[in-house]
Protein backbone atom coordinates (compact mmCIF):
# COMPACT_ATOMS: atom_id res chain seq x y z
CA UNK A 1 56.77 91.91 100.78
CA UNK A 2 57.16 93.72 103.80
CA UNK A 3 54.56 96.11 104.90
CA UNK A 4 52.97 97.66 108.27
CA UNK A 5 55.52 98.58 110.89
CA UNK A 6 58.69 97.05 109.64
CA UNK A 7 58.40 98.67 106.93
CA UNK A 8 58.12 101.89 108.19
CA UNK A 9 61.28 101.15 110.66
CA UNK A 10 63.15 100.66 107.61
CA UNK A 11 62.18 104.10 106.21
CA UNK A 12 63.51 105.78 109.58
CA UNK A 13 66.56 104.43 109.41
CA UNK A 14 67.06 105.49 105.64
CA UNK A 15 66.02 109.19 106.93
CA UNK A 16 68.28 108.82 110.13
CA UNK A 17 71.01 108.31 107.25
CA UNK A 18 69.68 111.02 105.26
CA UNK A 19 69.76 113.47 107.87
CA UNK A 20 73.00 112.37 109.36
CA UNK A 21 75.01 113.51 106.02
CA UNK A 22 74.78 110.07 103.55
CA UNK A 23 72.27 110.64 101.16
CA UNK A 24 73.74 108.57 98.34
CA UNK A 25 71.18 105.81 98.52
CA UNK A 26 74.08 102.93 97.36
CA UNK A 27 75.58 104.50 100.47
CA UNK A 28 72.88 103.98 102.21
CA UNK A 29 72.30 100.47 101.19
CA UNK A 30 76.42 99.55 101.71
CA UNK A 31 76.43 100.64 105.25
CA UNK A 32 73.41 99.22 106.24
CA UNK A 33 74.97 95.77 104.95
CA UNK A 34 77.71 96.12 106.75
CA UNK A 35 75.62 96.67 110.16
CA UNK A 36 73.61 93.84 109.15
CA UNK A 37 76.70 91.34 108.38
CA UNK A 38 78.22 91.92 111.67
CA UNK A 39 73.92 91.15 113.42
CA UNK A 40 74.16 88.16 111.38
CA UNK A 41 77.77 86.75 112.41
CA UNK A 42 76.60 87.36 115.88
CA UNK A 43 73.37 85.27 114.99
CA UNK A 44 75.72 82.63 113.30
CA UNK A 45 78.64 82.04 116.61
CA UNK A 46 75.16 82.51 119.11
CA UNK A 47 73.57 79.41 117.22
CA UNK A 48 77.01 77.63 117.55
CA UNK A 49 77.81 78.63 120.98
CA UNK A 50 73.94 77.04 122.17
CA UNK A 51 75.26 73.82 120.37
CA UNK A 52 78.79 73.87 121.87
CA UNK A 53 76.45 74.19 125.55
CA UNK A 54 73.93 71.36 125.26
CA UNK A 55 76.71 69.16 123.69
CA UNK A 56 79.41 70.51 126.96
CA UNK A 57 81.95 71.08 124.10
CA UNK A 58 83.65 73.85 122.51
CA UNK A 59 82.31 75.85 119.76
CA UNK A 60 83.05 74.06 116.60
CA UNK A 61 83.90 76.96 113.91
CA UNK A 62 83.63 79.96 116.57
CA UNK A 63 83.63 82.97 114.38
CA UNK A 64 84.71 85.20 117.09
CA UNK A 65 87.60 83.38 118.75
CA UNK A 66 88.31 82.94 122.79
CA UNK A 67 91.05 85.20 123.98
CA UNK A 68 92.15 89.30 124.22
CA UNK A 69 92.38 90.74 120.11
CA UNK A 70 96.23 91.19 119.23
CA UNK A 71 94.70 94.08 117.21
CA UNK A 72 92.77 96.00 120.20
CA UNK A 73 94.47 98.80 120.89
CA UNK A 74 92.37 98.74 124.09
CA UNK A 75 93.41 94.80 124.89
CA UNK A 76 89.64 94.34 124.57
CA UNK A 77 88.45 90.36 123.61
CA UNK A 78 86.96 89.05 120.37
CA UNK A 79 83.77 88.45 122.41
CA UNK A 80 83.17 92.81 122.72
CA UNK A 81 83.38 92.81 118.49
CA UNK A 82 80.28 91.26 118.91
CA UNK A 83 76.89 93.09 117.66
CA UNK A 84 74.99 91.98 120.89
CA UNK A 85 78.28 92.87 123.04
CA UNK A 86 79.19 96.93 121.22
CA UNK A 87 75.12 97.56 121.00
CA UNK A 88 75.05 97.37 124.52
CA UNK A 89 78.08 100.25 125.70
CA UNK A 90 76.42 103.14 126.49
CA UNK A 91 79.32 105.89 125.37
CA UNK A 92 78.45 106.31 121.65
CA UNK A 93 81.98 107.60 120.82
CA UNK A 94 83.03 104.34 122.49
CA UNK A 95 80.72 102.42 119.78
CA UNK A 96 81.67 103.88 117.31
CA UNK A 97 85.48 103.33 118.13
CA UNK A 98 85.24 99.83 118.47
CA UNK A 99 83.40 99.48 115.27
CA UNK A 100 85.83 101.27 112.83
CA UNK A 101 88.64 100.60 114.71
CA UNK A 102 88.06 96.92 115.41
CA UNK A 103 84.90 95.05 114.23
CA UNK A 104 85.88 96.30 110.39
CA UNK A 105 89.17 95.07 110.33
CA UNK A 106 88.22 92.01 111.75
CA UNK A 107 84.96 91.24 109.12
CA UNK A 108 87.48 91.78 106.34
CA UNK A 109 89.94 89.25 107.39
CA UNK A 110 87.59 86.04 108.51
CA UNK A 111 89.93 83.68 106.02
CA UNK A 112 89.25 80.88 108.08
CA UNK A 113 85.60 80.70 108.35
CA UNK A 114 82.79 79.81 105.92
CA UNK A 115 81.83 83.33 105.68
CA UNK A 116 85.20 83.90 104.42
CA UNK A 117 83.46 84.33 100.71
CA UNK A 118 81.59 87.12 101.82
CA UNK A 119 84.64 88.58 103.77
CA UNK A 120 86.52 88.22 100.64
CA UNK A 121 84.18 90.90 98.69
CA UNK A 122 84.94 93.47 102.38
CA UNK A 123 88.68 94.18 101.30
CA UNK A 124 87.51 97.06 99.55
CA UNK A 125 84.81 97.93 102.14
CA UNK A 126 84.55 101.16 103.41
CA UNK A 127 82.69 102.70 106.61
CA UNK A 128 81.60 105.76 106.07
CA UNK A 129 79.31 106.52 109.05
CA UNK A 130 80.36 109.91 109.69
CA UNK A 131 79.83 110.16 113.86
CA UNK A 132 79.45 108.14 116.46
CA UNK A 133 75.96 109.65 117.61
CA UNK A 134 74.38 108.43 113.91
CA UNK A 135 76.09 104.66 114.48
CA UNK A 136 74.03 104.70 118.11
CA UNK A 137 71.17 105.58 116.54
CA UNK A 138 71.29 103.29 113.73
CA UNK A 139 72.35 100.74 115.92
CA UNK A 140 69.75 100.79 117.82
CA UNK A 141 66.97 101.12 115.02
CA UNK A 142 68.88 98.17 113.24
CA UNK A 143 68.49 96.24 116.56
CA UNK A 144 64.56 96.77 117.05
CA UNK A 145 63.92 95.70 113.55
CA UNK A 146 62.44 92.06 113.58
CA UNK A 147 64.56 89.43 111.62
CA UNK A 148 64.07 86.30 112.98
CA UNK A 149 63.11 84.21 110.18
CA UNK A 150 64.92 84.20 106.61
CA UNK A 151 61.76 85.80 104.62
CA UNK A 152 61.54 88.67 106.34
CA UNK A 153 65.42 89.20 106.28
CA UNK A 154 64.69 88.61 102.58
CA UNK A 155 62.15 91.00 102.17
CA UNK A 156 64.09 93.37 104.21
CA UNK A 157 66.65 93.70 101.68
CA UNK A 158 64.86 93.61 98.49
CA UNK A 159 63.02 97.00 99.88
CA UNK A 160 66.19 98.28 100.37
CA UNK A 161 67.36 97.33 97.18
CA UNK A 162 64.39 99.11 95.89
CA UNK A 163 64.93 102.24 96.82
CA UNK A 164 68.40 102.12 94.58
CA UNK A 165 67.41 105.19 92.98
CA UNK A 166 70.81 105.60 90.91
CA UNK A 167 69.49 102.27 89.27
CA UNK A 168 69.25 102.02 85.92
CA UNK A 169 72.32 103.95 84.24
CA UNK A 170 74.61 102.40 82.35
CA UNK A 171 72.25 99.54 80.92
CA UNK A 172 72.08 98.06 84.89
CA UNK A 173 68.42 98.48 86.70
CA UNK A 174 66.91 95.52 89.08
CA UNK A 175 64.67 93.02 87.80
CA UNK A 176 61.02 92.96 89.21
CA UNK A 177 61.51 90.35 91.91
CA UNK A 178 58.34 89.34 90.37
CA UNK A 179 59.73 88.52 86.84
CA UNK A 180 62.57 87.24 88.35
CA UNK A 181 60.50 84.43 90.28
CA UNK A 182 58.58 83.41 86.98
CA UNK A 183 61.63 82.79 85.37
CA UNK A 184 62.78 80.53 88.18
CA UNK A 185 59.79 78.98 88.15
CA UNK A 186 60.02 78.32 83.77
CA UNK A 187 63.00 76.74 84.55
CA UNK A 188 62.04 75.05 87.81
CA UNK A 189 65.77 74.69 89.34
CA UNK A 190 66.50 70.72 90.64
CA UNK A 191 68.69 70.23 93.21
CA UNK A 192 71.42 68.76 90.94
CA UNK A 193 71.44 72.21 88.92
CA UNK A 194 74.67 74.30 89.09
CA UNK A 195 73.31 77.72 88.44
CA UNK A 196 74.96 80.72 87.89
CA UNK A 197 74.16 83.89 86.87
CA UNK A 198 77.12 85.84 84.96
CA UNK A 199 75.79 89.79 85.50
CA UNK A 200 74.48 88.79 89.33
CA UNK A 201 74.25 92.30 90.58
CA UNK A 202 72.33 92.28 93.43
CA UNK A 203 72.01 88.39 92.86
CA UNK A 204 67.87 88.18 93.04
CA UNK A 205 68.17 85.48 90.68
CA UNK A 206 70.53 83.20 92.73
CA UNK A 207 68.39 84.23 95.99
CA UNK A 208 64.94 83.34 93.97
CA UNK A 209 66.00 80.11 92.69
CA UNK A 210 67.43 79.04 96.30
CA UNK A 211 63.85 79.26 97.42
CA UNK A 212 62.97 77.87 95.04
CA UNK A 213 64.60 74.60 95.99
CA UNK A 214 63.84 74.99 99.47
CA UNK A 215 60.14 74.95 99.03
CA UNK A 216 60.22 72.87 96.44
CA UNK A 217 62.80 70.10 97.46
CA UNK A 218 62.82 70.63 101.37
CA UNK A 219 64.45 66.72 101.37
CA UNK A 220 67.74 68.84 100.22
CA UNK A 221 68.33 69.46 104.31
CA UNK A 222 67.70 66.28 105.26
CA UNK A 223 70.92 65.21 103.72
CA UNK A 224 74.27 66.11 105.28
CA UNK A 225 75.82 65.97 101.18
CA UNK A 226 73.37 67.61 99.87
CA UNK A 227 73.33 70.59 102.07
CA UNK A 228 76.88 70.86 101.91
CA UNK A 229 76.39 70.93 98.06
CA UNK A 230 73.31 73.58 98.30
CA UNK A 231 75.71 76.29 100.68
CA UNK A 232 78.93 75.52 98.64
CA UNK A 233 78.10 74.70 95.16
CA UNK A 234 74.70 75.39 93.82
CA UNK A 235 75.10 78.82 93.80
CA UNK A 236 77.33 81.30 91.31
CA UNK A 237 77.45 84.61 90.31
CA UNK A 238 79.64 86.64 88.11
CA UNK A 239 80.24 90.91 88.59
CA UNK A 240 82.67 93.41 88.49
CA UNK A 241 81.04 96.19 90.45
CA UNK A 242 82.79 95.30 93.51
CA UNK A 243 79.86 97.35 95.41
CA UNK A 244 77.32 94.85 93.89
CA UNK A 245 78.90 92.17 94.78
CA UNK A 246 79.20 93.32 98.41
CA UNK A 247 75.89 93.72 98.27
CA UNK A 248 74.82 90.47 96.83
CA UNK A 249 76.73 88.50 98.82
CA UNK A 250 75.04 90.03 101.52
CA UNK A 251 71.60 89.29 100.13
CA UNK A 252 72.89 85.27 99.66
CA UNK A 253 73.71 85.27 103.40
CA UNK A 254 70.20 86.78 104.70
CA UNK A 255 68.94 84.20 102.31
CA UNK A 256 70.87 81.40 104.44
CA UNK A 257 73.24 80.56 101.69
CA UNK A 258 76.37 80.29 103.63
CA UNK A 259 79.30 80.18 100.65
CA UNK A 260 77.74 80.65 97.39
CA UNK A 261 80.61 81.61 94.80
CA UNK A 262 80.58 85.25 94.13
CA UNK A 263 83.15 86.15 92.17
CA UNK A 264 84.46 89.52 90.77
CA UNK A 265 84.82 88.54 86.84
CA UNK A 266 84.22 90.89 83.89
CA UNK A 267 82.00 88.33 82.35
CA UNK A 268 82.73 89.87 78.67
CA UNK A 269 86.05 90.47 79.27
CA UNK A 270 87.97 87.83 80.99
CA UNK A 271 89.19 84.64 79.01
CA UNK A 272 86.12 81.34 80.48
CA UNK A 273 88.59 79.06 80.57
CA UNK A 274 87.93 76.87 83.61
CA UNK A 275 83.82 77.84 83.83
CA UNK A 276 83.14 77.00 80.33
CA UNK A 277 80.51 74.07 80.43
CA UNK A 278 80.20 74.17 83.83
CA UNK A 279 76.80 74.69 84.69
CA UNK A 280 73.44 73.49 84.29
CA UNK A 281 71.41 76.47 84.51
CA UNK A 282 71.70 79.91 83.60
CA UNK A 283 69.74 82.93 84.66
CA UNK A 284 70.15 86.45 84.10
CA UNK A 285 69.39 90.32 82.79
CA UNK A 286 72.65 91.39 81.83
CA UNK A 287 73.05 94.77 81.04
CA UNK A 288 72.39 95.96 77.21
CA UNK A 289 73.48 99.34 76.86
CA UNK A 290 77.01 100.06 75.44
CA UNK A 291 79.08 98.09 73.05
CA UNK A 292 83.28 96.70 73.59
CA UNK A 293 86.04 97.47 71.32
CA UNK A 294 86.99 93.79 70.18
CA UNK A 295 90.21 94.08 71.72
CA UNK A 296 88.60 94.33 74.92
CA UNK A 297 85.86 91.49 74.25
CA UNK A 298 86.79 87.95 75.19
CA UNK A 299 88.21 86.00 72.38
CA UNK A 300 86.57 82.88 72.69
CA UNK A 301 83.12 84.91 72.76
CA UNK A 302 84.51 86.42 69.49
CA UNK A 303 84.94 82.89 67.91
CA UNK A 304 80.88 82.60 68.58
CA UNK A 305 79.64 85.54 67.17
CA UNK A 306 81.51 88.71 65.65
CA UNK A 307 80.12 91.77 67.25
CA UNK A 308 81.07 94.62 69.43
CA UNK A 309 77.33 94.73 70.74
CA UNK A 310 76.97 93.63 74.75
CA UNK A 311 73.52 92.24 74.42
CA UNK A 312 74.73 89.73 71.84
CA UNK A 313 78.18 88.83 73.60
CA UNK A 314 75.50 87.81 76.48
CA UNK A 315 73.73 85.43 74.39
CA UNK A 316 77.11 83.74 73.58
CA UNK A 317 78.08 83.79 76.94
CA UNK A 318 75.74 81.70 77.83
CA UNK A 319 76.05 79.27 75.09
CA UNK A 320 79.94 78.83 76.63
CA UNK A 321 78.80 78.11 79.76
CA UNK A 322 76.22 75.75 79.60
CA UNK A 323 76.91 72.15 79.97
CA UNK A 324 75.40 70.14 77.04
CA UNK A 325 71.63 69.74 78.25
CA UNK A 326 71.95 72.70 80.60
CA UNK A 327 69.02 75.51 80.20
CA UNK A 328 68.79 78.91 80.44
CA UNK A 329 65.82 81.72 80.79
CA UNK A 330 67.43 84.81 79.92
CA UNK A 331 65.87 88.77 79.77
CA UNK A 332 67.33 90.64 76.39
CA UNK A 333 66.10 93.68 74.67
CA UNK A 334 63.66 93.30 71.33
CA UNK A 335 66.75 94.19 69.14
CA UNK A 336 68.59 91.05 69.40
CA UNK A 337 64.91 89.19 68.33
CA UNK A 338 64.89 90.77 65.12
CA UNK A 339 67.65 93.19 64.60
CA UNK A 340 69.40 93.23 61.02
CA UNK A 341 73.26 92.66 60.95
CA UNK A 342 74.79 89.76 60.40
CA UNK A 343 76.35 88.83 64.37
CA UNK A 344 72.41 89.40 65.00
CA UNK A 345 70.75 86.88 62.15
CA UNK A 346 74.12 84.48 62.98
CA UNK A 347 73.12 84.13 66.39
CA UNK A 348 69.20 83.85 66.27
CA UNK A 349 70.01 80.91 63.51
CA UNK A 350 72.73 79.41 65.87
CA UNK A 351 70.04 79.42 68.68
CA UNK A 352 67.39 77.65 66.32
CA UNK A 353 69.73 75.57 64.09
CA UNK A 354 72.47 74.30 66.23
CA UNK A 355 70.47 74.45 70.04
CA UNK A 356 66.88 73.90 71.35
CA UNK A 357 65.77 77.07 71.40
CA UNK A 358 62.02 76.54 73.58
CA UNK A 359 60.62 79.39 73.37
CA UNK A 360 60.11 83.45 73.55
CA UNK A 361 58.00 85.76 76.39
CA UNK A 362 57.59 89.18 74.96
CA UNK A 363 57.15 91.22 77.93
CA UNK A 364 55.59 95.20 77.66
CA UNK A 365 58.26 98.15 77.82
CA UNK A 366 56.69 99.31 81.29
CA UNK A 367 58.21 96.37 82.72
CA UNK A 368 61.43 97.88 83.54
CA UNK A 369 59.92 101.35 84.71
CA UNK A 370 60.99 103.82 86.39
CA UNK A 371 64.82 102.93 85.44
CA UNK A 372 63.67 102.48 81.37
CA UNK A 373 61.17 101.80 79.25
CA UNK A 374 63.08 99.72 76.59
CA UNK A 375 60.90 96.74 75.32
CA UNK A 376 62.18 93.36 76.12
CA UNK A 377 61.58 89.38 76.00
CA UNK A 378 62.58 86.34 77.68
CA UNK A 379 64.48 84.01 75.82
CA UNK A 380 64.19 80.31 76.89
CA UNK A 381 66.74 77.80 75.17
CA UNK A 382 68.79 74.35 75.99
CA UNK A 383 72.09 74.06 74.87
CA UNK A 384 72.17 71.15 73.12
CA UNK A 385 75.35 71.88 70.41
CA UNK A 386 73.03 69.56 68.24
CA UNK A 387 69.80 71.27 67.19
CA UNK A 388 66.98 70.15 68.53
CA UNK A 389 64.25 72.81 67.98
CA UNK A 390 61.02 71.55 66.54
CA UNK A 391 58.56 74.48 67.39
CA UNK A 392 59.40 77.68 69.08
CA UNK A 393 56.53 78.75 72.00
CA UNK A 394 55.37 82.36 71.94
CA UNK A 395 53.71 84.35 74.75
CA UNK A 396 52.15 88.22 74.39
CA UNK A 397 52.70 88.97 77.88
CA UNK A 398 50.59 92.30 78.31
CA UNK A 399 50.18 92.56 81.42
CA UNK A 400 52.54 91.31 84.83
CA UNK A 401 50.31 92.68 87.78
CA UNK A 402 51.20 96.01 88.04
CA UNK A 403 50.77 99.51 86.24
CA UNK A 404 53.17 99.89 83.68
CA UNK A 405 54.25 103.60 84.38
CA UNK A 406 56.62 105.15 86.47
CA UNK A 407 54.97 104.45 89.27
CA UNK A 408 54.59 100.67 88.87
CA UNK A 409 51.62 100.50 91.50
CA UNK A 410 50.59 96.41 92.91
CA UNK A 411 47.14 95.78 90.75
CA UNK A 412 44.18 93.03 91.91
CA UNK A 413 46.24 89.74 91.31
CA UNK A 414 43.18 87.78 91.07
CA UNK A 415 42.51 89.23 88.02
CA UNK A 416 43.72 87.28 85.08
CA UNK A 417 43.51 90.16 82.66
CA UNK A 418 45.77 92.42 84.47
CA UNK A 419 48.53 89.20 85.17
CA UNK A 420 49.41 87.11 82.56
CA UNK A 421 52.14 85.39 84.58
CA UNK A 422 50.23 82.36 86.54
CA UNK A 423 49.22 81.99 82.82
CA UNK A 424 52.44 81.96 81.14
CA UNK A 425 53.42 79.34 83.86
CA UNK A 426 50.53 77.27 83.37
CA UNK A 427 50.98 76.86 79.64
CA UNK A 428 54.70 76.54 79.76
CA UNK A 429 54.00 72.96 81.76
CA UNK A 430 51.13 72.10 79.35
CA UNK A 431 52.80 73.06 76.12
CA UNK A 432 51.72 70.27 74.21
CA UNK A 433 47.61 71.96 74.45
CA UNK A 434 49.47 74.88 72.87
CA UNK A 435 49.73 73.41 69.46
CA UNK A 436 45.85 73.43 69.30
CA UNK A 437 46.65 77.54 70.23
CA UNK A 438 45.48 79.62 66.96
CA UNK A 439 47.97 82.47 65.99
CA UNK A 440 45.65 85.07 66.75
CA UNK A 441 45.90 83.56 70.65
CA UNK A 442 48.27 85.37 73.16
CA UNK A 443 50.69 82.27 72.95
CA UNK A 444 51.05 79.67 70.12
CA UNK A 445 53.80 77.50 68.63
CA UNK A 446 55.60 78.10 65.12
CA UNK A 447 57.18 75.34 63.37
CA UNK A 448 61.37 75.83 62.96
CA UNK A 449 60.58 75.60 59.23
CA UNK A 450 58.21 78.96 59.43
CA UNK A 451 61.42 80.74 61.79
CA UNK A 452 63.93 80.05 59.54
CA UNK A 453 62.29 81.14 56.08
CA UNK A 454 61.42 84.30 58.19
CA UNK A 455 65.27 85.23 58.06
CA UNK A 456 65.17 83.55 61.69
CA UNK A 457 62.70 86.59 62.86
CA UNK A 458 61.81 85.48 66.43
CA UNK A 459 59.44 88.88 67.07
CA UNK A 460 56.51 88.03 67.89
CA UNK A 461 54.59 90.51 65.99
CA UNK A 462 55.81 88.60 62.78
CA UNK A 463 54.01 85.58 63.56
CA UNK A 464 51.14 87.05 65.55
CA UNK A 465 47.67 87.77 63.48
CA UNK A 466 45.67 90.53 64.62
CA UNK A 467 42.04 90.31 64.07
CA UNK A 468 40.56 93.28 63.46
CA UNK A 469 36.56 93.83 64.02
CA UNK A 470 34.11 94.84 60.91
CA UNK A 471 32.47 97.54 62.11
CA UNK A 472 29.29 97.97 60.63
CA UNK A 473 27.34 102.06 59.86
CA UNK A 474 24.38 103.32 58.70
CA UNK A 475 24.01 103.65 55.00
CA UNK A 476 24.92 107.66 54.21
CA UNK A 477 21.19 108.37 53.69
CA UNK A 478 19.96 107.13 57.21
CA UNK A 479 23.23 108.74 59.07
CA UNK A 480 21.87 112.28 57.07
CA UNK A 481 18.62 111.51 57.97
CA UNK A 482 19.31 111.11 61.37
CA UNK A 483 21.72 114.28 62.01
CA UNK A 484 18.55 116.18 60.09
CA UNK A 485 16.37 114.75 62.92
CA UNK A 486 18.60 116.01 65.54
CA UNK A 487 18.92 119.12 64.50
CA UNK A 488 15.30 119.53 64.12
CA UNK A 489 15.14 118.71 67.98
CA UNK A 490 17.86 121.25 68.93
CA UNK A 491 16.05 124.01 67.09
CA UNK A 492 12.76 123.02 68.74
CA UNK A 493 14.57 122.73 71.85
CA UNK A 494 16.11 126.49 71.29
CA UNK A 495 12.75 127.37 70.63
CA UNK A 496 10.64 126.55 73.39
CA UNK A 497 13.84 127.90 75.58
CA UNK A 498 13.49 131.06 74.43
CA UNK A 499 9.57 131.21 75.33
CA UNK A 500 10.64 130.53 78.97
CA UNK A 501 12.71 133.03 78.86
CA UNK A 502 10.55 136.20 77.53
C-alpha cells in the first residue's frame, strides 16, 4: 500500500486532471495508463539498449526502431517518441503535438513486439488530454513519481483503481485486493497452473496470483522455459469492456507480465469452443446483477444449467473451463447458496454430486462497501466430472480487517477478532483438525450425506448452531423488593435535598 509522499503525488495529479477539465475518474484512470505505457516502453528499449552496449551489439527487439518515422509529419526519428526524449522539449504545444500526433499512433500499432498484446487492446484508445499546458504538467508530475521497482508500480495502480468511483453499477465493483490475495493464497497457484479469470476487469486476480508465484516459486526465473511460459502462458483473462481491458492489461505490464492473454470475449455470450478444459485454475467475481434472454446466453452453458440468471451461468462457466482436476475459488452472491428454483438446486447438486465441491467462506455484506452491500461467499470446488465430495468445509468469516461501512477504514491486523483471514488460511491447510470443529465453531465440516438431504442447502446458517446464553434474574419478589429499596433512597435523597435548599 502506498502511503507518505507518493501517495500524495498521485492525488495532485488526479486534481491537476480535475482542474484541467477531465473529471470522469475512468478518464482519469485511462489517460494516466496511457502516460504510464509509453514511461514503461521507454523503461523496456532503455533495459535493452544497456544490453545491446555491454554485449557491442544491436538491440535485440528495439521497441522504438533506428531511423526518421515515415509517419512524422515533422521527419522527426522513432528515438523523439520516446517518454525520456518528448519530457524533455521545453515548448508544451510541441509536447503535446508529438504525443497525439505521433507517440499514439505508434503505441497502437507495435504488431511486432511482445507488447503487441497490450497494443492490441489501444485500437480503440483515445487521448483525451484537452491542452498541451495540462500534458506538461502531468508529464512532469508522472515523471517525479518514483517507480523503480514492480511493487510500488503495483501499488501505484491499485490506488488508482481505487478511486474508480463509478464502480459498482451494473453488478461490476473491485474486489478488496485483500480478499482477492486470500483467495490466491486458498488456492496456492503452482507454476504449472494455467489460470484464467473469465470477468478479469481490472485483472487483480491475475496480478495477485503472479506474485504469488514469484514469491513463492522464485526458481520460475531461473529457467529460460519457464519464464517464457510465466510471460506468455500462465496468465488469462476474459472481458468485454474494452476500457477494462485497457486497463488491465496495463496493470499485468506494471506487474512485469510481459504477454499475458487478455482477450475481449463476452464470457456468457460467445460459443467456448477452443478454451473449454483448458485451464487449471480459475479465479474470479463476476458480476451478478442482471439476467440474459436465452437467445443471447451461450448454448453450451445452456446444456449445463437452464437459467437466464448471470450468477448461475458463472458457476457453469467455470465448470466448462476447467480441466479435469483443475480448481477454482470463486466470489458469488448468497442467492445461488440457497436460492429456490430448479437451475439453482440443479447446480448446487451438480457441484456436490458430480464435482468436489471443498468448501464455502461466507463473507459479511460490508465486504463489498461502498459500491454494495449484497452478502456474499466464496465457493471453493475441483472439477472432477466424477464426484468426489466427502465433507463440505464451512467458515463464518465476520470480520476481514477493516470496518464494514462505507468507509471501509484499515483496523489493528494483529488482532485476531477483527481478521478472520490468517485464520481461514490456517485452517484451510489443516483441514483434517477441522473435523474435531463442533458446529457451533466459526468453521466445521458437514458430511455430503447431511448437504444433500438438506435439498443441497450450502448456507451456512442451516448447518450452523447458535448457542444462546441462560440468563439467570432475581425471583419477582427480590427484583420488587429491590426497586422498593431504591425508591426508598430516592425519596430520602429528595428529602434531605430539599433541607439544603430552605
Amino acid at each position: 500500500m502506498i502511503t507518505g509522499e507518493i501517495k500524495s503525488q498521485i492525488d495532485r495529479i488526479w486534481d491537476a486532471f480535475w482542474s484541467g477539465g477531465i473529471s470522469n475518474p475512468m478518464e482519469v484512470i485511462e489517460q494516466m495508463t496511457y502516460l504510464l505505457f509509453i514511461k514503461r516502453l521507454d523503461e523496456l528499449h532503455t533495459v535493452r539498449e544497456k544490453k545491446a552496449n555491454r554485449l557491442k551489439r544491436k538491440i535485440e527487439n528495439p521497441i522504438f526502431p533506428e531511423g526518421k518515422n515515415p509517419d512524422s509529419r515533422m521527419g522527426r526519428t522513432f528515438d523523439t517518441l520516446r517518454w525520456s526524449k518528448f519530457k524533455e522539449f521545453g515548448d508544451p504545444k510541441e509536447m503535446y503535438d508529438i504525443v497525439a500526433d505521433e507517440v499514439f499512433p505508434f503505441i497502437k500499432t507495435l504488431n511486432g513486439n511482445a507488447e503487441s498484446t497490450y497494443a492490441a487492446h489501444m485500437k480503440d484508445a483515445r487521448f483525451t488530454i484537452p491542452n498541451p499546458g495540462l500534458l506538461a504538467k502531468v508529464v512532469d508530475m508522472l515523471d517525479a513519481v518514483p517507480m523503480n521497482d514492480r511493487d510500488t508500480k503495483g501499488d501505484l495502480y491499485e490506488y488508482m483503481l481505487g478511486k474508480i468511483a463509478t464502480a459498482g453499477q451494473n453488478g461490476q465493483f473491485r474486489t478488496p485486493r485483500h480478499i482477492i490475495e486470500m483467495m490466491v493464497a486458498l488456492t496456492a497457484p503452482k507454476p504449472s497452473d494455467i489460470i484464467c479469470d473469465p470477468a478479469c476487469g481490472s485483472a487483480g486476480f491475475l496480478v495477485a496470483a503472479a506474485e504469488f508465484l514469484r514469491k513463492n516459486h522464485p526458481d520460475i526465473f531461473k529457467d529460460a522455459e519457464a519464464m517464457r511460459r510465466f510471460n506468455h502462458e500462465t496468465f488469462n483473462g476474459f472481458d468485454f469492456d474494452s476500457t477494462m481491458l485497457r486497463i488491465g492489461s496495463m496493470n499485468m505490464l506494471l506487474h512485469g507480465i510481459e504477454n499475458p492473454d487478455i482477450a475481449n470475449r463476452d464470457s456468457l455470450s460467445q460459443d467456448h469452443a477452443g478454451i473449454e478444459e483448458q485451464f487449471t485454475l480459475v479465479l474470479a467475481n463476476p458480476p451478478f446483477a442482471g439476467s440474459l434472454d436465452y437467445e443471447s446466453c451461450s448454448k453450451d452453458l445452456q446444456k449445463i444449467v437452464k437459467t437466464k440468471k448471470t450468477e448461475l451461468l458463472f458457476v457453469a462457466l467455470f465448470l466448462r473451463l476447467l480441466k479435469p482436476g483443475g480448481r477454482a475459488a470463486v466470489i458469488v452472491p448468497d442467492g445461488v447458496l440457497f436460492g429456490s428454483s430448479n437451475a439453482h438446486k440443479g447446480l448446487r447438486q451438480m457441484l456436490v454430486e458430480d464435482q468436489k465441491l471443498d468448501g464455502i467462506i461466507s463473507m459479511p455484506s460490508g465486504v463489498f462497501k461502498p459500491y454494495a452491500g449484497v452478502s456474499t461467499a466464496i465457493v471453493l470446488f475441483t472439477k472432477t466430472n466424477s464426484g468426489g465430495t466427502d465433507h463440505v468445509w464451512f467458515y463464518d468469516m465476520q470480520a476481514d480487517g477493516f470496518s464494514l461501512d462505507d468507509k471501509r477504514t484499515p483496523l489493528d491486523q494483529e488482532r485476531h477478532e477483527i481478521n478472520n483471514i490468517p485464520d481461514i488460511i490456517s485452517r484451510w491447510k489443516n483441514l483434517d483438525v477441522e473435523f474435531k470443529r463442533k458446529r457451533t465453531d466459526q468453521s466445521f465440516m458437514v458430511p455430503k450425506a447431511e448437504i444433500a438431504a438438506n435439498g443441497y442447502d450450502l448456507s451456512i446458517n442451516r448447518y450452523k448452531e447458535i448457542v444462546y446464553e441462560e440468563v439467570k434474574y432475581d425471583p419477582p419478589k427480590k427484583i420488587l423488593a429491590d426497586l422498593k429499596a431504591l425508591e426508598s433512597e430516592i425519596r430520602d435523597g429528595l428529602v434531605e435535598l430539599e433541607e439544603l435548599l430552605m
